[in-house]
N, C-alpha and C. Protein backbone atom coordinates (compact mmCIF):
# COMPACT_ATOMS: atom_id res chain seq x y z
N UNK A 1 -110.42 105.72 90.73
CA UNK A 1 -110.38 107.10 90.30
C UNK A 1 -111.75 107.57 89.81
N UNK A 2 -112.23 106.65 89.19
CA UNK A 2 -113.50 107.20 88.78
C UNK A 2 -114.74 107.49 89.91
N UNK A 3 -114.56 106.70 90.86
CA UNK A 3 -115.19 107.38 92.29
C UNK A 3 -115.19 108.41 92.43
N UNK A 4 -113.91 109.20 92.47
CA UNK A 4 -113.54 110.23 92.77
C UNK A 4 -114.13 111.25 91.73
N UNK A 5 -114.82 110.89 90.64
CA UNK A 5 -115.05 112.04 89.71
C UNK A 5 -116.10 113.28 90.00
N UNK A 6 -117.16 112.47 90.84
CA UNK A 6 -118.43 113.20 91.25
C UNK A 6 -118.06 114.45 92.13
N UNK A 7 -116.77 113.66 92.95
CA UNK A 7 -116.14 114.97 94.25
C UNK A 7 -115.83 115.67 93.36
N UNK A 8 -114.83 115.68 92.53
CA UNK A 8 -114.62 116.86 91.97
C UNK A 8 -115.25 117.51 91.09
N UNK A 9 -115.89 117.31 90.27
CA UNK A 9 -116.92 117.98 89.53
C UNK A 9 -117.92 118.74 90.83
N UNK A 10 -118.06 118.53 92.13
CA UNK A 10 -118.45 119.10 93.00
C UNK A 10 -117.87 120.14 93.30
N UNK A 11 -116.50 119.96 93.82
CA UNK A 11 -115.33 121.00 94.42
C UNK A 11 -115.26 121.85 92.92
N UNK A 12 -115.14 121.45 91.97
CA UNK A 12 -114.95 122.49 90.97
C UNK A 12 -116.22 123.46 90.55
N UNK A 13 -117.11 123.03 90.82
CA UNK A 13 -118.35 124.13 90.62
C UNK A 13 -118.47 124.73 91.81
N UNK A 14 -118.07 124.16 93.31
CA UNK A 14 -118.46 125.20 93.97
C UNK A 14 -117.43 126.65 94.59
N UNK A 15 -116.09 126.13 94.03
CA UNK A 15 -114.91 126.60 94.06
C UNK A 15 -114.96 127.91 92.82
N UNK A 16 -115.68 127.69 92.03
CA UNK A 16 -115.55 128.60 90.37
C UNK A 16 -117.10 130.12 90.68
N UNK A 17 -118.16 129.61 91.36
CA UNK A 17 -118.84 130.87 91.42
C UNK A 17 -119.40 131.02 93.04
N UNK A 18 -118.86 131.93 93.54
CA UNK A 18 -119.50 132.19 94.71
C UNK A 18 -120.77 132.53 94.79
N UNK A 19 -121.68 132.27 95.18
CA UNK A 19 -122.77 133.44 95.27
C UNK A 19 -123.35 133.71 96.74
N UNK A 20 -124.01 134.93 96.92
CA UNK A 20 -124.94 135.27 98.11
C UNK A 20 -126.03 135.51 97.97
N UNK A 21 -127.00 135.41 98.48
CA UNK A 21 -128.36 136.01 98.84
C UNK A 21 -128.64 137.32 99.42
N UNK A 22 -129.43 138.32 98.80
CA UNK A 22 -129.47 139.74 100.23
C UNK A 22 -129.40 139.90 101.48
N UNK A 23 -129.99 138.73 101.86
CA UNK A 23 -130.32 138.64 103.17
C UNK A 23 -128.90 137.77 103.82
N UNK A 24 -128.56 137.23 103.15
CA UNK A 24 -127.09 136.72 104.05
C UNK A 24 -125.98 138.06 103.97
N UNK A 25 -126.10 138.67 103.30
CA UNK A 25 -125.32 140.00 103.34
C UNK A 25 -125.84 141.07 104.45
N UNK A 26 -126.57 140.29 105.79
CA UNK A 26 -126.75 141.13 106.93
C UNK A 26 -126.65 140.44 107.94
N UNK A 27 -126.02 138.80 107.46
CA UNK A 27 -125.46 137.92 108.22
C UNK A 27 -124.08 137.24 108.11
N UNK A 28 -123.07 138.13 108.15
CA UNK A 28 -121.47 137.79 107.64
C UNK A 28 -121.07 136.63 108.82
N UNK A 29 -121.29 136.96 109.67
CA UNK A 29 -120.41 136.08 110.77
C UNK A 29 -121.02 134.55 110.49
N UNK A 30 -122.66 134.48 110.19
CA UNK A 30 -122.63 133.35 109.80
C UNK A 30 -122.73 132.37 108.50
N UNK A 31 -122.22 133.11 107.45
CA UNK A 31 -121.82 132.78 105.80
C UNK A 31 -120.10 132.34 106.00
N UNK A 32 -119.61 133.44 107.13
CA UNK A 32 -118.09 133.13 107.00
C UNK A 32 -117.56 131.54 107.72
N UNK A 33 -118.59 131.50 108.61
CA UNK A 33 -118.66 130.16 109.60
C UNK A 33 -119.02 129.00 108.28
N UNK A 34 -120.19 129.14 107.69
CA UNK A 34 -120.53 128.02 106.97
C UNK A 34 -119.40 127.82 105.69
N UNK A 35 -118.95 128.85 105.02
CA UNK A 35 -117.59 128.74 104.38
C UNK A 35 -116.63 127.50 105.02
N UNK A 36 -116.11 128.11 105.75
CA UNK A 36 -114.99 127.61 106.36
C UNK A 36 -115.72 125.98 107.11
N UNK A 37 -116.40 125.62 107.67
CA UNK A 37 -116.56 124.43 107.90
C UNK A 37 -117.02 123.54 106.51
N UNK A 38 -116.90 123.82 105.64
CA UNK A 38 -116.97 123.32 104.63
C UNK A 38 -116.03 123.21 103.94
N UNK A 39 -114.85 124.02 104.25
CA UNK A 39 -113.64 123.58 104.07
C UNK A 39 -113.11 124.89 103.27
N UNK A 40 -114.19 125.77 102.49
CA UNK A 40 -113.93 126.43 101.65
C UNK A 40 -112.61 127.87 102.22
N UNK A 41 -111.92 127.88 101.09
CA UNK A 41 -111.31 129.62 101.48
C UNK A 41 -111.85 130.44 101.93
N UNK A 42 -111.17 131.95 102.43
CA UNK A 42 -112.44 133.15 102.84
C UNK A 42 -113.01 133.47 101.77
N UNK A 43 -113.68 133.88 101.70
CA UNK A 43 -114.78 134.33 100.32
C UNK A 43 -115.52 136.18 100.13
N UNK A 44 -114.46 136.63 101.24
CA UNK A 44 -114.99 138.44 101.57
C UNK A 44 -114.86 138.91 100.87
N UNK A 45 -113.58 138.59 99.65
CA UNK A 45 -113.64 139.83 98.83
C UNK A 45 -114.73 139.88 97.78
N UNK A 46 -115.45 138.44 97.29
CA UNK A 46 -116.80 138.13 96.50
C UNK A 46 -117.26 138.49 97.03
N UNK A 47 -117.98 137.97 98.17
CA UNK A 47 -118.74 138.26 98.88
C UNK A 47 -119.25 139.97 98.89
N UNK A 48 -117.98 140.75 99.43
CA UNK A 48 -118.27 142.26 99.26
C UNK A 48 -118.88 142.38 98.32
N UNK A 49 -118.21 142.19 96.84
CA UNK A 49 -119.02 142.64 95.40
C UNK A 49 -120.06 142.41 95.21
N UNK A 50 -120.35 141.36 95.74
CA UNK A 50 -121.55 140.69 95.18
C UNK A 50 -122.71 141.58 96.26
N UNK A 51 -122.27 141.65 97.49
CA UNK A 51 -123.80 142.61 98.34
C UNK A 51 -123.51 143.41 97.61
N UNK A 52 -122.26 144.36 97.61
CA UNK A 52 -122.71 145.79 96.62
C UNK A 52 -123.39 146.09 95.46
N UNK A 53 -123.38 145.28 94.80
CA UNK A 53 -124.10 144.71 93.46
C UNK A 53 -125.78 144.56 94.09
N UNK A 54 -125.77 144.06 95.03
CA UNK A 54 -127.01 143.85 95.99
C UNK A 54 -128.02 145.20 96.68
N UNK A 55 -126.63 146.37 96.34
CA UNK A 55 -126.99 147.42 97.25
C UNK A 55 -127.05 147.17 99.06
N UNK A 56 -126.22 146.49 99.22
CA UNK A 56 -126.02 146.27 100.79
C UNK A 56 -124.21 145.94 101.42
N UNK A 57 -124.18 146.51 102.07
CA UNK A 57 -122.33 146.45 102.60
C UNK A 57 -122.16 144.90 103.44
N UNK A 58 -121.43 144.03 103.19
CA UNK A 58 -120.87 143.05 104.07
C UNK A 58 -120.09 143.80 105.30
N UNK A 59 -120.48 143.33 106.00
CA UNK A 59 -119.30 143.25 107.33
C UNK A 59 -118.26 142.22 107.02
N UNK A 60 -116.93 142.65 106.56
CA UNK A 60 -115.99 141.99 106.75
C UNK A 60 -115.09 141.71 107.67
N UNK A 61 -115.16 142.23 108.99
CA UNK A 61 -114.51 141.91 110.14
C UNK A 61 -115.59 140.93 110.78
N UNK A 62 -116.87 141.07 110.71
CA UNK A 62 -117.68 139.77 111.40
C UNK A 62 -117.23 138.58 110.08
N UNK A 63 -117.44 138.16 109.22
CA UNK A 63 -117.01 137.65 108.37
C UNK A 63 -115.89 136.98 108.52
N UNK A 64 -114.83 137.71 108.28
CA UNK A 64 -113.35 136.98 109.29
C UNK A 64 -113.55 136.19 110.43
N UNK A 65 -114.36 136.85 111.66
CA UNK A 65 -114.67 136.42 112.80
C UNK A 65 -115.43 135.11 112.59
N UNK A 66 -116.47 134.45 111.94
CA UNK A 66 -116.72 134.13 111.72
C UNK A 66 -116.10 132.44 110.74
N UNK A 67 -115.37 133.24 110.19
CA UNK A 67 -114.82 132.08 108.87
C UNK A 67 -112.81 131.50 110.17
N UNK A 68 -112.49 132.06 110.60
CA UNK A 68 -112.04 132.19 112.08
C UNK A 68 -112.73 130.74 112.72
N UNK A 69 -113.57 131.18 113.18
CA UNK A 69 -114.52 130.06 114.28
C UNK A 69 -115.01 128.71 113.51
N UNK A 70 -115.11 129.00 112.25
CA UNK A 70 -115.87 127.82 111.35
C UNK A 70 -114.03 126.92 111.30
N UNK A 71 -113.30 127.68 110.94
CA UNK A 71 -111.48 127.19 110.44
C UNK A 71 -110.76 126.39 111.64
N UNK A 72 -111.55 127.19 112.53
CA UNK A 72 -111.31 126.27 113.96
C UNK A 72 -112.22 124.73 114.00
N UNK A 73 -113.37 124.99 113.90
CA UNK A 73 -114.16 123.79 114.27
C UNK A 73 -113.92 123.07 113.47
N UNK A 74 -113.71 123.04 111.72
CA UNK A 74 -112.97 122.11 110.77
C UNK A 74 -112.23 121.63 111.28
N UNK A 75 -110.92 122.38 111.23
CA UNK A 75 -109.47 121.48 111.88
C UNK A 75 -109.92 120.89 112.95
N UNK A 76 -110.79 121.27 113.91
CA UNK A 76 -110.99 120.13 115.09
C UNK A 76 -111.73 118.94 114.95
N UNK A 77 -112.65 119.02 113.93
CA UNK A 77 -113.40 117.75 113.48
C UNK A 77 -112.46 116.89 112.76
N UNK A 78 -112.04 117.55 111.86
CA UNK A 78 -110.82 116.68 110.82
C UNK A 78 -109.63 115.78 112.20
N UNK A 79 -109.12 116.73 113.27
CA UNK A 79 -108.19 115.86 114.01
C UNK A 79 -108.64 115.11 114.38
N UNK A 80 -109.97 114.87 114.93
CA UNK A 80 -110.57 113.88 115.24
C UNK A 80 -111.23 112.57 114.39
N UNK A 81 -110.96 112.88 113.15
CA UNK A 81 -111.79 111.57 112.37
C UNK A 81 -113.11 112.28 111.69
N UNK A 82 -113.33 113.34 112.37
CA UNK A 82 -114.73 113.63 111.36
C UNK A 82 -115.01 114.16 110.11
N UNK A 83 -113.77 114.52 109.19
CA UNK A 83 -113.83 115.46 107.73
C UNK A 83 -112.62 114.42 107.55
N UNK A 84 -113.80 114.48 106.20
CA UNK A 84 -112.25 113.53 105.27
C UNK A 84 -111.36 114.41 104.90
C-alpha cells in the first residue's frame, strides 16, 4: 500500500486544479486529446473559465472532439496491455 501512496498524491493534485495556458486556449482539440489519454475526465467546463479569465473563448465542440479521440485511443491502449 505504501507503493501506492506517490500515485495518489499524484491523481489527487492533478484531479483538484485544472489549469491552462493562453495559448492552449486556441488549441482545444488538442488539450481535450491530452486530457483524455491520460485518463483524465472532460475538463471544458474549467477549461472555458479559465480562457475567459484569460480573455480568450475555448472551442468546446473541438474540445469534445478531441477528448472523444484521446477516450478512444486510452480504451484501446488499456485493451491491449498498455495503461494500467
Amino acid at each position: 500500500m505504501k507503493a501506492l501512496a506517490p500515485l495518489f498524491l499524484t491523481v489527487a493534485s492533478l484531479t483538484g486544479c485544472a489549469t491552462i495556458e493562453a495559448n492552449d486556449c486556441q488549441k482545444p482539440y488538442d488539450v481535450g486529446f491530452r486530457d483524455a489519454i491520460f485518463g483524465l475526465q472532460p475538463q471544458d467546463n474549467v477549461y472555458a473559465s479559465l480562457c475567459g479569465a484569460k480573455g480568450a473563448k475555448l472551442d468546446v465542440a473541438a474540445y469534445g472532439a478531441g477528448w472523444q479521440e484521446g477516450k478512444y485511443e486510452f480504451d484501446r491502449r488499456k485493451a491491449h496491455g498498455g495503461v494500467d
